[in-house]
PDB file of N, CA and C in Angstrom:
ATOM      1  N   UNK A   1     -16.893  -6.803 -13.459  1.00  0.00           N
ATOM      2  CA  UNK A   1     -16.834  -7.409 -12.150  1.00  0.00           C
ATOM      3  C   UNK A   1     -17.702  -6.594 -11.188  1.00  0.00           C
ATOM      4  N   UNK A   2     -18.925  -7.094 -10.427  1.00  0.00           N
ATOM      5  CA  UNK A   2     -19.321  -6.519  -9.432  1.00  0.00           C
ATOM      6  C   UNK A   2     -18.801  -6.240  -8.516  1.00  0.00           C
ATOM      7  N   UNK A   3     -18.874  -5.503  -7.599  1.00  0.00           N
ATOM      8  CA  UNK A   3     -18.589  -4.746  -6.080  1.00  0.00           C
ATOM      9  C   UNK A   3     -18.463  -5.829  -5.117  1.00  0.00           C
ATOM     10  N   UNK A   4     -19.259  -6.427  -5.145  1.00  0.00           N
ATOM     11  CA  UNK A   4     -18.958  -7.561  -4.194  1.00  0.00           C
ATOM     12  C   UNK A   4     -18.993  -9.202  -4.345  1.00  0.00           C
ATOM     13  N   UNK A   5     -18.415  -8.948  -5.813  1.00  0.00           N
ATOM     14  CA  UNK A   5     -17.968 -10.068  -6.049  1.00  0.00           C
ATOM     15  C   UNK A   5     -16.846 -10.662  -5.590  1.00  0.00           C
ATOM     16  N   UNK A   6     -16.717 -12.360  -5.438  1.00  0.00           N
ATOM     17  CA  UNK A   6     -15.721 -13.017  -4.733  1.00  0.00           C
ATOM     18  C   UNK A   6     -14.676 -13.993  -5.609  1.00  0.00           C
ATOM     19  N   UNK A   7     -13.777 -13.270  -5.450  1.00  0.00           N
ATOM     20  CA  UNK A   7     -12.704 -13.889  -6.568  1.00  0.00           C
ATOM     21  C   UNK A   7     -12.040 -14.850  -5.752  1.00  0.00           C
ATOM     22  N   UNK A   8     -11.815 -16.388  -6.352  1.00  0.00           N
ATOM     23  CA  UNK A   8     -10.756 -17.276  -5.940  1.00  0.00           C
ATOM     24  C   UNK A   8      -9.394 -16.686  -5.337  1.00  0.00           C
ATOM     25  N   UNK A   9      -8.349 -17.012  -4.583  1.00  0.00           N
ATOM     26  CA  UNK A   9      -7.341 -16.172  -4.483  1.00  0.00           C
ATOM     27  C   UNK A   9      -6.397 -16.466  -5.644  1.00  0.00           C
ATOM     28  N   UNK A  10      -6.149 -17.783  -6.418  1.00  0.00           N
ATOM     29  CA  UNK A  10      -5.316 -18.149  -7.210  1.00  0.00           C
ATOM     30  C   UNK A  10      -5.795 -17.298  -8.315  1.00  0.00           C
ATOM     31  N   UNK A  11      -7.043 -16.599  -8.808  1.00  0.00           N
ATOM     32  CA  UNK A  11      -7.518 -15.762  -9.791  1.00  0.00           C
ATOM     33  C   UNK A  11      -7.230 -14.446  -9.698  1.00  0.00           C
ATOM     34  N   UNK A  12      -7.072 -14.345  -8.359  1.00  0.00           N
ATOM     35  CA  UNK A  12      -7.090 -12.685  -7.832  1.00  0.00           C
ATOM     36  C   UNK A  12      -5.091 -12.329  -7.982  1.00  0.00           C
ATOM     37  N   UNK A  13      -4.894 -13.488  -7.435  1.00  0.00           N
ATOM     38  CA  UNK A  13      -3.304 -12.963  -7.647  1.00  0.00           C
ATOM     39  C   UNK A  13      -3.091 -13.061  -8.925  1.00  0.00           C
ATOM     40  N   UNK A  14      -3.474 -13.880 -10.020  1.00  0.00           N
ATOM     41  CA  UNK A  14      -3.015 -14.004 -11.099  1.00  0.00           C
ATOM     42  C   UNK A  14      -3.718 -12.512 -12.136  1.00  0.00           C
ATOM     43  N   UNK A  15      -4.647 -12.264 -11.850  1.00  0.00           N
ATOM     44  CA  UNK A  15      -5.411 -10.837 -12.167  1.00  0.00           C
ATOM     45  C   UNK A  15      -4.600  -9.732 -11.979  1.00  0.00           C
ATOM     46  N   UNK A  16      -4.464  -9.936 -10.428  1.00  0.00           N
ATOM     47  CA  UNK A  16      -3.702  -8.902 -10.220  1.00  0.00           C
ATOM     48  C   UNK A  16      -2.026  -8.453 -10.738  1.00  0.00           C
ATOM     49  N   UNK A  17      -1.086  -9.757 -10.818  1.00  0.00           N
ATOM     50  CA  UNK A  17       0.252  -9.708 -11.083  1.00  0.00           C
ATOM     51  C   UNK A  17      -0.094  -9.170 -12.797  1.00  0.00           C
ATOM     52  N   UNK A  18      -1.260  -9.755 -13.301  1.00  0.00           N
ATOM     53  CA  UNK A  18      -1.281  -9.385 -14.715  1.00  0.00           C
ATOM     54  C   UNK A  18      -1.692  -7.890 -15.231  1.00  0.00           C
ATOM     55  N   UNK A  19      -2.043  -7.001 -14.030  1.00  0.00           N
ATOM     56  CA  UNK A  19      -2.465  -5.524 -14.111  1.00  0.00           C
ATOM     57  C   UNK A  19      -1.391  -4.845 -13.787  1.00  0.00           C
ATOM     58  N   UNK A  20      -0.426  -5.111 -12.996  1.00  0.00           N
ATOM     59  CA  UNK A  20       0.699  -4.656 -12.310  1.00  0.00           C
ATOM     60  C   UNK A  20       1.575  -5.288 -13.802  1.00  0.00           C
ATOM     61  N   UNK A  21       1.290  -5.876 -14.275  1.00  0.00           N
ATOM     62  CA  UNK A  21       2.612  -5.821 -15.489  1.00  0.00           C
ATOM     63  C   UNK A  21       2.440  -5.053 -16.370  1.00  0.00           C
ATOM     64  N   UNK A  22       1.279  -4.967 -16.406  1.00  0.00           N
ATOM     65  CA  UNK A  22       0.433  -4.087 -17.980  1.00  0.00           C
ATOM     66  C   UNK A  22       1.165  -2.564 -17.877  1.00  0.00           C
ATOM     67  N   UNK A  23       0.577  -2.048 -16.479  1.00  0.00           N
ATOM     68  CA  UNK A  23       0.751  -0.809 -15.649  1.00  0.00           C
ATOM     69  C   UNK A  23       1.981   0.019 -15.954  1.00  0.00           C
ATOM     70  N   UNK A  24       2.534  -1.354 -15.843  1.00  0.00           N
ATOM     71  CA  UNK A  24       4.100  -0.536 -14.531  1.00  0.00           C
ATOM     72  C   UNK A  24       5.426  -1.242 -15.465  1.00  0.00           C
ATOM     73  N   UNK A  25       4.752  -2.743 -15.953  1.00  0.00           N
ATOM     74  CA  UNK A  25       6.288  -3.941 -16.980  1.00  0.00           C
ATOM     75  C   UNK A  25       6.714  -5.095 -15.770  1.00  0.00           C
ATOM     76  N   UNK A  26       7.587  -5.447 -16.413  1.00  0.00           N
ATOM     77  CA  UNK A  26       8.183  -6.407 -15.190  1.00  0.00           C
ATOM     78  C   UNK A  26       8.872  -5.923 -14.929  1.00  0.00           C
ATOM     79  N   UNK A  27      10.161  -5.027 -14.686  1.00  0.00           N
ATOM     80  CA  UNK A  27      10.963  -4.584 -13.612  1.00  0.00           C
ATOM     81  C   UNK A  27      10.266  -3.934 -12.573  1.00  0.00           C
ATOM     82  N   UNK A  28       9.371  -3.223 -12.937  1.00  0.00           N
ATOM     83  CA  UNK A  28       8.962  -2.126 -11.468  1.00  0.00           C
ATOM     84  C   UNK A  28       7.660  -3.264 -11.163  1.00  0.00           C
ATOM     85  N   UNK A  29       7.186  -3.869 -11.596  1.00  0.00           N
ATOM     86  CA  UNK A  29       6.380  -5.081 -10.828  1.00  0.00           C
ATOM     87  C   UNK A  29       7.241  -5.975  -9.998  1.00  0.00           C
ATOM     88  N   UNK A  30       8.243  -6.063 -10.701  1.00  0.00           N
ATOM     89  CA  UNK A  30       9.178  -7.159  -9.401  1.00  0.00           C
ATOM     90  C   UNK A  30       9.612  -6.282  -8.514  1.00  0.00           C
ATOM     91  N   UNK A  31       9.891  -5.130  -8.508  1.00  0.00           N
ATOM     92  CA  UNK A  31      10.016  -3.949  -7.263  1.00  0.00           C
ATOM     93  C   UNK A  31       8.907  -4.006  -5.933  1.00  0.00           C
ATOM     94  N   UNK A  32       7.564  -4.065  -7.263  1.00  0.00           N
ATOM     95  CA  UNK A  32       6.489  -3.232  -6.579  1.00  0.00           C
ATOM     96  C   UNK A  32       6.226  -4.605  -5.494  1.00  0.00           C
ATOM     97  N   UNK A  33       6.601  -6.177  -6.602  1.00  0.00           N
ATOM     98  CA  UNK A  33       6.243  -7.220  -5.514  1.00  0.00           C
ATOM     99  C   UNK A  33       7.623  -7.512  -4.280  1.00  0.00           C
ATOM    100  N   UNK A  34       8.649  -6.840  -4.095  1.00  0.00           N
ATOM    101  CA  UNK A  34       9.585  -6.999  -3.373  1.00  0.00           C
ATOM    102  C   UNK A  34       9.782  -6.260  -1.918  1.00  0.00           C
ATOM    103  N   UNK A  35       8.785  -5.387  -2.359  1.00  0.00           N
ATOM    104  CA  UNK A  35       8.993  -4.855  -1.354  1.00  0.00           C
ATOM    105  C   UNK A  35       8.304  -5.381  -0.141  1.00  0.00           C
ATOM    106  N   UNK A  36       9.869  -4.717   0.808  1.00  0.00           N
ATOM    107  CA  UNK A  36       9.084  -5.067   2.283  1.00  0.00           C
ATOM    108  C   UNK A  36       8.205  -4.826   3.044  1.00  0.00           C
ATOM    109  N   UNK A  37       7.615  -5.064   4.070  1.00  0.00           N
ATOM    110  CA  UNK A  37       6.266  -4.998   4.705  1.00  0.00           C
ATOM    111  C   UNK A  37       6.821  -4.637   5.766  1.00  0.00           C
ATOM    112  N   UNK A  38       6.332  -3.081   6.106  1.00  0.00           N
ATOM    113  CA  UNK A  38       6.952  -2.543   7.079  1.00  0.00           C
ATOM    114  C   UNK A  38       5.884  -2.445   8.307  1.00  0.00           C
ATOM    115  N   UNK A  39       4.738  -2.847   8.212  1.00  0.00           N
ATOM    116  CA  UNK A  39       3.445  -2.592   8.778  1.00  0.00           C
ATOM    117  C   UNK A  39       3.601  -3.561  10.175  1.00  0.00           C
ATOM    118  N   UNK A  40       4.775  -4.568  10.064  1.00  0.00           N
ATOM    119  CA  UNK A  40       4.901  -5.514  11.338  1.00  0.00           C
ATOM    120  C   UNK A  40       5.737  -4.789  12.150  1.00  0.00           C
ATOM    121  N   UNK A  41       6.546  -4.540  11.625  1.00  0.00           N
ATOM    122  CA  UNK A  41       7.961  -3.862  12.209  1.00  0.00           C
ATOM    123  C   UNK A  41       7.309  -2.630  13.145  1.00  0.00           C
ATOM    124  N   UNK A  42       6.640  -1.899  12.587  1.00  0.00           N
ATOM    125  CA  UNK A  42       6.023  -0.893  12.841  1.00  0.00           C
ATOM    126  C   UNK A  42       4.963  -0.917  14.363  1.00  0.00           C
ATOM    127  N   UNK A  43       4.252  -2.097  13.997  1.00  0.00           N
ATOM    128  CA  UNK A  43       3.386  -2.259  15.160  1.00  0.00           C
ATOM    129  C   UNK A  43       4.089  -2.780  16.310  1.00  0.00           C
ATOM    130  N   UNK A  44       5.027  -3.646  16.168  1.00  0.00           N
ATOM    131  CA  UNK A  44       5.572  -3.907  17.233  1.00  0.00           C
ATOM    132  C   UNK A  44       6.607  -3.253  17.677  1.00  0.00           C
ATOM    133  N   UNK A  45       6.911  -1.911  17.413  1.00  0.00           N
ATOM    134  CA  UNK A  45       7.596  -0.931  18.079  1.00  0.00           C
ATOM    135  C   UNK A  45       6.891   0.134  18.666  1.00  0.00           C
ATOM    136  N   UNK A  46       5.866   0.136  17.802  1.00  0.00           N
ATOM    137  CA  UNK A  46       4.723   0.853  18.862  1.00  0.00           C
ATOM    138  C   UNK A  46       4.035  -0.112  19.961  1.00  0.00           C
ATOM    139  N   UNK A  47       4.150  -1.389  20.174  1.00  0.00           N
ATOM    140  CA  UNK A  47       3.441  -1.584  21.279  1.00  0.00           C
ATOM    141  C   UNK A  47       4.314  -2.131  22.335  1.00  0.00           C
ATOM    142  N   UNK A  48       5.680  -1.816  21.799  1.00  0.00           N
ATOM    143  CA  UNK A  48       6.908  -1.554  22.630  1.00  0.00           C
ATOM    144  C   UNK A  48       7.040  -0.973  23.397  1.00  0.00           C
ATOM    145  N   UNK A  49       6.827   0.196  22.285  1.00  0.00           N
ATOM    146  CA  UNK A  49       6.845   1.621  23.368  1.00  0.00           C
ATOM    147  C   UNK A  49       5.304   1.979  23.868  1.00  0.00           C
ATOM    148  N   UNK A  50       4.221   1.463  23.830  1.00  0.00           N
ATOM    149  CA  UNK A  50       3.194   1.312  24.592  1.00  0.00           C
ATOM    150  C   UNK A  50       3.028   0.708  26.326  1.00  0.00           C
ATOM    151  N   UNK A  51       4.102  -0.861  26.214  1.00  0.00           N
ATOM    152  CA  UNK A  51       4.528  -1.098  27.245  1.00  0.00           C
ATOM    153  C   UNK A  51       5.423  -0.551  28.125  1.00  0.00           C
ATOM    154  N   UNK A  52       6.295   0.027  27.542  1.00  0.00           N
ATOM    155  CA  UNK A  52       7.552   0.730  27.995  1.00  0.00           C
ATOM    156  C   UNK A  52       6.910   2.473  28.945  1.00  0.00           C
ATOM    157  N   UNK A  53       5.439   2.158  28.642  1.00  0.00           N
ATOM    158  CA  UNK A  53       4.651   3.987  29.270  1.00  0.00           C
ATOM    159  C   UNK A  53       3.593   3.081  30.279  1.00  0.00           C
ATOM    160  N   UNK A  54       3.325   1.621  30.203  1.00  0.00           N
ATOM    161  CA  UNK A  54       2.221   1.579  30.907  1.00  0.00           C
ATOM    162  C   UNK A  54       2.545   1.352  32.503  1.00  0.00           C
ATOM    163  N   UNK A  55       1.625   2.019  33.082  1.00  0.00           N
ATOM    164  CA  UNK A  55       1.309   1.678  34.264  1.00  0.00           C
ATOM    165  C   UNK A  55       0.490   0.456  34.310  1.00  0.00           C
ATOM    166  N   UNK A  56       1.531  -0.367  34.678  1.00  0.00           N
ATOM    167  CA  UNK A  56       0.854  -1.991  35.233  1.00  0.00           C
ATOM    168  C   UNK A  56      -0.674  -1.821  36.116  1.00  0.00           C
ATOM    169  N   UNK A  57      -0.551  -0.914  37.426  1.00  0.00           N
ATOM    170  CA  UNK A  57      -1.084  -1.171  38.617  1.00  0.00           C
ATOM    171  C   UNK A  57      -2.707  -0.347  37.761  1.00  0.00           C
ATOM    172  N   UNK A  58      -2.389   0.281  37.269  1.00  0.00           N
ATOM    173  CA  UNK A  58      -3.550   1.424  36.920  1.00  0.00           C
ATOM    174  C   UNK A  58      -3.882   0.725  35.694  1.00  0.00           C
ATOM    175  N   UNK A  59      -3.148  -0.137  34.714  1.00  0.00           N
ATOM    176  CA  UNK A  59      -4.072  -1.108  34.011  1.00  0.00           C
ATOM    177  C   UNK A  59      -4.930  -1.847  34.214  1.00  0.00           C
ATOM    178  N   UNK A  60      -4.155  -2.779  35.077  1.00  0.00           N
ATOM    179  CA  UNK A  60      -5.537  -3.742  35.535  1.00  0.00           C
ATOM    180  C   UNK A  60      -6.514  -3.256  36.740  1.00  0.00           C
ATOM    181  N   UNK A  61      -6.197  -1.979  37.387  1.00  0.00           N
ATOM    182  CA  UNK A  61      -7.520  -1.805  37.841  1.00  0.00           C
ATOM    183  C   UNK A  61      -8.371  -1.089  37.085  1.00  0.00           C
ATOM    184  N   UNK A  62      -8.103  -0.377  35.663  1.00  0.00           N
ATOM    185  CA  UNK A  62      -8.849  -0.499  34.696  1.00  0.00           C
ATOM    186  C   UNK A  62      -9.600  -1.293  34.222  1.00  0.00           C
ATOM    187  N   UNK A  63      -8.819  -2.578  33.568  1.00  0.00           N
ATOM    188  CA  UNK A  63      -9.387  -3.716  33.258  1.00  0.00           C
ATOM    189  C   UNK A  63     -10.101  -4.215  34.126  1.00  0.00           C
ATOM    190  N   UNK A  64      -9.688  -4.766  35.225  1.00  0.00           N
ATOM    191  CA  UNK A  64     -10.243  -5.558  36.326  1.00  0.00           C
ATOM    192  C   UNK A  64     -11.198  -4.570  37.445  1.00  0.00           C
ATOM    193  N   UNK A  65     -11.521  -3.395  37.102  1.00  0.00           N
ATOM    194  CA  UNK A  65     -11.890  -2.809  38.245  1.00  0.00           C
ATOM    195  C   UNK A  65     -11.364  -2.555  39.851  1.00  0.00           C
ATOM    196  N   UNK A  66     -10.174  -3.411  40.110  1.00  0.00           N
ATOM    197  CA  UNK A  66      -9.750  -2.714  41.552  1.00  0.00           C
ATOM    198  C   UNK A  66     -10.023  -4.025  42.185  1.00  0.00           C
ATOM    199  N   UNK A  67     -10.240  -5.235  41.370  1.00  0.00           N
ATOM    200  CA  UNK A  67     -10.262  -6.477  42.209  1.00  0.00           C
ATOM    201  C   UNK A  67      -8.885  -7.176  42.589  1.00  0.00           C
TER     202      UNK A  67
END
């Protein structure tokens, strides 16, 4: 397979679930596919607490320049 070759996605998942069985079997593949995705959870508690520090007034005259 080349570097920048472009795999179908129905090929790529099926490639892939079939390397992850070889690897690892089917129990720790059904693990490895179960797990949760913490990467949402994550961002939106950081931009929680992003809002929760911003200065409104000093944003948008950032953004907006002071108009």
């Amino acid at each position: 397979m080349n570097q920048g070759q472009y795999i179908e996605e129905e090929k790529l998942l099926k490639q892939g679930v079939n390397i992850l069985m070889e690897k690892l079997g089917p129990i720790e593949t059904s693990r490895f596919l179960s797990f949760p995705s913490h990467k949402r959870i994550e961002s939106v508690k950081r931009h929680k607490r992003w809002q929760a520090e911003l200065d409104k007034n000093k944003f948008f005259h950032d953004i907006f320049g002071g108009k």
